[in-house]
Protein backbone atom coordinates (compact mmCIF):
# COMPACT_ATOMS: atom_id res chain seq x y z
CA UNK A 1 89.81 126.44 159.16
CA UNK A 2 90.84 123.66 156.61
CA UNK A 3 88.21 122.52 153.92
CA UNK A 4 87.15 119.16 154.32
CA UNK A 5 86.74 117.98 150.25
CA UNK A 6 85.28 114.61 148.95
CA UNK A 7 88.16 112.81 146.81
CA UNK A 8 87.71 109.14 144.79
CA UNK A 9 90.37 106.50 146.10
CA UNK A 10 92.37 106.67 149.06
CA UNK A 11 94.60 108.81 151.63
CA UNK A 12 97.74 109.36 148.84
CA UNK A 13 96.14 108.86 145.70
CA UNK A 14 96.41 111.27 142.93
CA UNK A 15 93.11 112.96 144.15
CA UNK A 16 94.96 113.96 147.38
CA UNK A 17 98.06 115.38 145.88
CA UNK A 18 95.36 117.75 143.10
CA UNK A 19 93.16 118.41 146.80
CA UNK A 20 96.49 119.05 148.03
CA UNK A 21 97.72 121.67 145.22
CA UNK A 22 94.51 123.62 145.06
CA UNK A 23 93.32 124.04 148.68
CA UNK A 24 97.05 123.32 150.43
CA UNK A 25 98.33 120.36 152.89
CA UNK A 26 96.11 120.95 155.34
CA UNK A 27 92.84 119.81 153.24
CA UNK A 28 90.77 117.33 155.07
CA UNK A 29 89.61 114.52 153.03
CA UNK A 30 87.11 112.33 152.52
CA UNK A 31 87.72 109.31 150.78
CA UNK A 32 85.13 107.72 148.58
CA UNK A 33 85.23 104.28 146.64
CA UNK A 34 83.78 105.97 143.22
CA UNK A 35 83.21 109.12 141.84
CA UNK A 36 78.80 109.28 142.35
CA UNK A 37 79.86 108.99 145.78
CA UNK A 38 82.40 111.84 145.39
CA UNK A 39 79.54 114.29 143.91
CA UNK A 40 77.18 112.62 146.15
CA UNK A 41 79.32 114.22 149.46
CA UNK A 42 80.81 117.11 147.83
CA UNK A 43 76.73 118.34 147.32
CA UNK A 44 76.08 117.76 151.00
CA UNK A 45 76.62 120.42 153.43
CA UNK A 46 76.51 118.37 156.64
CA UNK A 47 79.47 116.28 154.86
CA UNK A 48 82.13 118.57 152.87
CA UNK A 49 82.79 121.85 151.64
CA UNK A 50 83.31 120.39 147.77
CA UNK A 51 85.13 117.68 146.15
CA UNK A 52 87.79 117.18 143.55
CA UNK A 53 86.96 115.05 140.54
CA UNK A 54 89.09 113.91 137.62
CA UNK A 55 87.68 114.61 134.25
CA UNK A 56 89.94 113.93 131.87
CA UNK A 57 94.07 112.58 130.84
CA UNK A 58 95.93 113.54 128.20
CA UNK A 59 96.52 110.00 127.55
CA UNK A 60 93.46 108.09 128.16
CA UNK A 61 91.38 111.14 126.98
CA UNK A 62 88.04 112.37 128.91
CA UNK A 63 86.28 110.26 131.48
CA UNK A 64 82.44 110.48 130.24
CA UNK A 65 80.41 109.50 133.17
CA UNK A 66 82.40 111.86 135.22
CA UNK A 67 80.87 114.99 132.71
CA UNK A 68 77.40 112.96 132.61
CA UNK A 69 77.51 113.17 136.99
CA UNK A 70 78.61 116.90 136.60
CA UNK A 71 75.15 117.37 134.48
CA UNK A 72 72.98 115.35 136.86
CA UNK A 73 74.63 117.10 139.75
CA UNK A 74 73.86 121.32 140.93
CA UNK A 75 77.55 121.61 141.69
CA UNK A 76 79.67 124.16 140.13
CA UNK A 77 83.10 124.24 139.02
CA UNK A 78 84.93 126.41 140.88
CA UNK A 79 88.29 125.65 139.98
CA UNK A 80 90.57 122.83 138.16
CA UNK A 81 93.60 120.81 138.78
CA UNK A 82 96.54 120.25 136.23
CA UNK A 83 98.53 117.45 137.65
CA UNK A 84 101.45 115.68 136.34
CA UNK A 85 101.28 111.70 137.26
CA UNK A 86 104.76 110.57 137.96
CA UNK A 87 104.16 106.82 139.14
CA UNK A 88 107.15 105.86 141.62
CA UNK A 89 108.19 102.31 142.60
CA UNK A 90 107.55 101.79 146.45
CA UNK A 91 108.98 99.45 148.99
CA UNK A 92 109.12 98.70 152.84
CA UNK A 93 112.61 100.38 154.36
CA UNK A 94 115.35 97.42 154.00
CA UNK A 95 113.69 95.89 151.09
CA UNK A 96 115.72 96.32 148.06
CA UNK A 97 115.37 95.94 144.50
CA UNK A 98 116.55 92.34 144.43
CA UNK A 99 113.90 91.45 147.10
CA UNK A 100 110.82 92.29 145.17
CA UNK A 101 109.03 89.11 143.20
CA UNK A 102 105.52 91.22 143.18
CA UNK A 103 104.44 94.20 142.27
CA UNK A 104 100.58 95.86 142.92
CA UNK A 105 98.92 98.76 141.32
CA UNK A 106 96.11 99.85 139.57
CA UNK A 107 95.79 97.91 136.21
CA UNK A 108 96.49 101.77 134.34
CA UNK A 109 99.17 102.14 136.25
CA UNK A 110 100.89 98.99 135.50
CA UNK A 111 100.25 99.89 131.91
CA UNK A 112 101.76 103.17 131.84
CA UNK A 113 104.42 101.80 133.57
CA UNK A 114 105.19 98.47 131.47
CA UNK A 115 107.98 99.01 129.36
CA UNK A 116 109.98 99.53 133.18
CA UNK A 117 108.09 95.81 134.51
CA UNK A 118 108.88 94.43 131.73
CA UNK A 119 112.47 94.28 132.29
CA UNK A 120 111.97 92.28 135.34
CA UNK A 121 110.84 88.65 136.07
CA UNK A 122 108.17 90.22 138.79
CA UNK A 123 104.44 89.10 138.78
CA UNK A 124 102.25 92.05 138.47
CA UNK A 125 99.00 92.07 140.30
CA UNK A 126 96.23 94.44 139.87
CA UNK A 127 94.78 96.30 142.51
CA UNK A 128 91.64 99.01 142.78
CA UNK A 129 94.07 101.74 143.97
CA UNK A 130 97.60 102.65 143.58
CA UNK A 131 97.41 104.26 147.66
CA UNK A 132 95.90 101.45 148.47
CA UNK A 133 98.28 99.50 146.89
CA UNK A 134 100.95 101.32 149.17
CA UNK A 135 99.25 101.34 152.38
CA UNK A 136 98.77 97.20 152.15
CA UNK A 137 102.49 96.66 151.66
CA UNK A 138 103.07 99.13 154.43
CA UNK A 139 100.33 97.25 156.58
CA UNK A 140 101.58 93.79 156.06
CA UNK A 141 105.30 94.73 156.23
CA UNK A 142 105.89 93.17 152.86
CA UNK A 143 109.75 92.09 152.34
CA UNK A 144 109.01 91.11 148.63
CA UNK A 145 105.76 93.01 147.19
CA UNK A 146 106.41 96.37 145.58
CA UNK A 147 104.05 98.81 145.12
CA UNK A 148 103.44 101.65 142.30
CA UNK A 149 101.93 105.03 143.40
CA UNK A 150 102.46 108.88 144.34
CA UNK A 151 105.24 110.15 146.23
CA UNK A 152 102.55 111.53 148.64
CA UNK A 153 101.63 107.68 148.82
CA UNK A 154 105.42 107.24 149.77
CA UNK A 155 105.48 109.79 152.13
CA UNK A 156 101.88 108.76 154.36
CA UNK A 157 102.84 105.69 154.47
CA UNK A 158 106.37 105.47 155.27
CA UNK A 159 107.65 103.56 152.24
CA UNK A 160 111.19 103.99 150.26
CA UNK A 161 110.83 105.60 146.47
CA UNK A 162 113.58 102.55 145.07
CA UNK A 163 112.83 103.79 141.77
CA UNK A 164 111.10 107.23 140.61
CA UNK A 165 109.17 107.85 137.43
CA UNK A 166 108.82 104.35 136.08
CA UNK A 167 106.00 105.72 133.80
CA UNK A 168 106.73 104.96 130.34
CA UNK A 169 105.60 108.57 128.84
CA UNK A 170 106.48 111.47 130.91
CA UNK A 171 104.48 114.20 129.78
CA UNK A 172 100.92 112.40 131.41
CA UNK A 173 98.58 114.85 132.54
CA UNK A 174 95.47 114.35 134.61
CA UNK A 175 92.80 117.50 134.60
CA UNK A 176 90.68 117.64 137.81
CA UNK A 177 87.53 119.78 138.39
CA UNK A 178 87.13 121.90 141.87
CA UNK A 179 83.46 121.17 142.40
CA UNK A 180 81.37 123.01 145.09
CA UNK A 181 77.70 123.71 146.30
CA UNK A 182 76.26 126.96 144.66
CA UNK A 183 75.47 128.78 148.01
CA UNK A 184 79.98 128.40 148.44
CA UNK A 185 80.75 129.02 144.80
CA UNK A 186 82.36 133.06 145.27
CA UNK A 187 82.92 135.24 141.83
CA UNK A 188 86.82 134.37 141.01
CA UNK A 189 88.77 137.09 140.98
CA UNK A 190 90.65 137.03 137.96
CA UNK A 191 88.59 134.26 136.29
CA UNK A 192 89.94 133.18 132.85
CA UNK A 193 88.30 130.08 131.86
CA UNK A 194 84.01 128.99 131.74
CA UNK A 195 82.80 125.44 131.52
CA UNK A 196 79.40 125.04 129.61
CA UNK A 197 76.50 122.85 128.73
CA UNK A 198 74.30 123.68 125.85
CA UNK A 199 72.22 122.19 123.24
CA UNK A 200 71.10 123.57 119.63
CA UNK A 201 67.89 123.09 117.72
CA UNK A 202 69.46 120.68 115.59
CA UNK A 203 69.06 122.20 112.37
CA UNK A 204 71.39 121.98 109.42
CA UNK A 205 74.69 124.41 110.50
CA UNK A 206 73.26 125.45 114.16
CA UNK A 207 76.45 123.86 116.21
CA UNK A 208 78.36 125.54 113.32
CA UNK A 209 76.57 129.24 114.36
CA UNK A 210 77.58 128.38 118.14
CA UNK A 211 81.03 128.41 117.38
CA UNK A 212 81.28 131.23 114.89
CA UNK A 213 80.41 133.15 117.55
CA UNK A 214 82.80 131.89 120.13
CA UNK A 215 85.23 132.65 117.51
CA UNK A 216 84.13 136.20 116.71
CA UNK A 217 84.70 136.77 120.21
CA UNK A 218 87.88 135.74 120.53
CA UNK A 219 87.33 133.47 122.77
CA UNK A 220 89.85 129.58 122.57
CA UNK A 221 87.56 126.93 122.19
CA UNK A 222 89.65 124.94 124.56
CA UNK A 223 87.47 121.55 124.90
CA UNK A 224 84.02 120.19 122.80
CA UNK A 225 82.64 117.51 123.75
CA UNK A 226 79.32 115.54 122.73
CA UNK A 227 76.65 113.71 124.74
CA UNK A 228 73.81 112.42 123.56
CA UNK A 229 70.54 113.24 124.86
CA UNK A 230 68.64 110.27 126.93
CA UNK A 231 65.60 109.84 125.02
CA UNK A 232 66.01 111.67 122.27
CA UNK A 233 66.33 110.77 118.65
CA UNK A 234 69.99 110.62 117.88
CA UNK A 235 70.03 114.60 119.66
CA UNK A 236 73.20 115.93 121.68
CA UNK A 237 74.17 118.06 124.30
CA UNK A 238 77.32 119.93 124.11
CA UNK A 239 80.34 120.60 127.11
CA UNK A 240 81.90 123.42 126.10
CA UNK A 241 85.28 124.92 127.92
CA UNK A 242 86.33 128.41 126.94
CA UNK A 243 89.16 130.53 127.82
CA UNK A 244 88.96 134.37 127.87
CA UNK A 245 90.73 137.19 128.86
CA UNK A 246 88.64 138.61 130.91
CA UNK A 247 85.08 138.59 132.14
CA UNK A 248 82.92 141.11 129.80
CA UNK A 249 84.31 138.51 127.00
CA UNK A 250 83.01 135.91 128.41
CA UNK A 251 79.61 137.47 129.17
CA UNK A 252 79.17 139.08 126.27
CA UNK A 253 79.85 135.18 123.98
CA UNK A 254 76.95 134.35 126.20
CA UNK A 255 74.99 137.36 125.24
CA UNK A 256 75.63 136.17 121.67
CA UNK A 257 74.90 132.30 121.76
CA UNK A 258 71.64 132.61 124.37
CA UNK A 259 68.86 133.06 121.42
CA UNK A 260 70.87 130.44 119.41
CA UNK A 261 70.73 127.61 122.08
CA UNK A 262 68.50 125.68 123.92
CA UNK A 263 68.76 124.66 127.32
CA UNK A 264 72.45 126.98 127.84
CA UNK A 265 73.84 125.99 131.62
CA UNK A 266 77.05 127.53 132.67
CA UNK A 267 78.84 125.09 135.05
CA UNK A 268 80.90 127.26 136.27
CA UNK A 269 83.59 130.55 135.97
CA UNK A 270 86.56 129.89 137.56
CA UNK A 271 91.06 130.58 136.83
CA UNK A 272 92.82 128.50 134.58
CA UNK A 273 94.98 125.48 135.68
CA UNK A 274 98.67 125.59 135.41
């Protein structure tokens, strides 16, 4: 029986193709205008079985509400997504290149893709979704609007890849996080990788003491990141991702940092994404 998984954006967006990847073609999804809504579904049973949320891009760098929902939220990360974003450009069948006087994305997108527009004459218009940027042209027929998005988006919706990877830097990376409800998160077999939330007493060298014992471990301190704490006098909470080799590591680093932290929250245990 296929999953049915909460995504953000529409049927051929990125979301899709990392739903796609982790849980296989035939995931069911649901598509949601914004990522609250994504947690939102993903922690109700009577909707989904999870969700898929993006977290952070190795060129835009991490996407801090998304880790602020993740703390709000009882999910757990169960898994995680490394997809490559090759942006394609997209027409109707019989269009051709000369046709095209418009093209429609997602203002990143466009961006990431300039130094390819740029070279053209074409007036670019922004649009909330690169799928949905695809499925309009489809929709309408257009004989001279392009549009930039997935192959998947291509594919779904029937449209001609004119040009592939427009993007400007090819090496763009998007990290997504396989969320699920705690009574559905199983042990991973072969888990290599922890997520964590914790906080320290604030005191002169106490982040400093965290560390020094994820590093006695050896255990890669593979992401840090910083929030602060709502209310609080200039205090922070700490994401922590950690890779291991194998699970005794990681539980014994926990073992180690527990009397050293306050309010320690594992988010989840899950394999590494290739």
């Amino acid at each position: 029986m296929s999953k049915k998984i909460s995504i953000q954006g529409f049927e051929g967006s990125f979301h899709q193709v990392a739903a796609r990847q982790f849980f296989g073609n035939d995931v069911e999804i649901i598509c949601c205008s914004t990522f609250r809504e994504v947690v939102k579904i993903a922690a109700d049973k009577n909707e989904s079985d999870g969700g898929i949320m993006a977290i952070e891009n190795s060129l835009a760098g991490s996407i801090l509400p998304n880790y602020n929902l993740l703390q709000k939220s009882h999910l757990k990360i169960t898994g995680e997504v490394y997809l490559k974003i090759n942006q394609h450009l997209l027409i109707n069948p019989g269009v051709t290149l000369e046709d095209i006087r418009e093209v429609h994305s997602h203002p990143m997108a466009l961006l990431q893709c300039m130094d390819y527009l740029e070279k053209y004459n074409w007036k670019l218009i922004e649009t909330e979704d690169t799928a949905l940027s695809a499925k309009h042209i489809h929709q309408h027929r257009s004989k001279h609007i392009a549009a930039i998005a997935s192959k998947l988006a291509a594919e779904l919706y029937n449209l001609n890849v004119v040009v592939p990877n427009i993007h400007t830097l090819k090496n763009n990376y998007t990290r997504f996080l396989v969320l699920e409800r705690p009574e559905n998160a199983k042990e991973v077999e072969g888990a290599d990788k922890a997520s964590v939330n914790f906080q320290t007493d604030h005191s002169k060298g106490s982040l400093a003491k965290v560390l020094t014992k994820i590093a006695e471990r050896d255990i890669n301190l593979s992401k840090l990141q910083s929030f602060p704490i709502p209310g609080s006098d200039w205090k922070y909470s700490f994401h922590a991702d950690l890779e291991f080799q194998n699970i005794d590591q990681f539980n014994k680093v926990i073992n180690d940092i527990q009397p050293i932290t306050e309010a320690l929250r594992i988010y989840g245990v899950y394999k590494k994404g290739k």
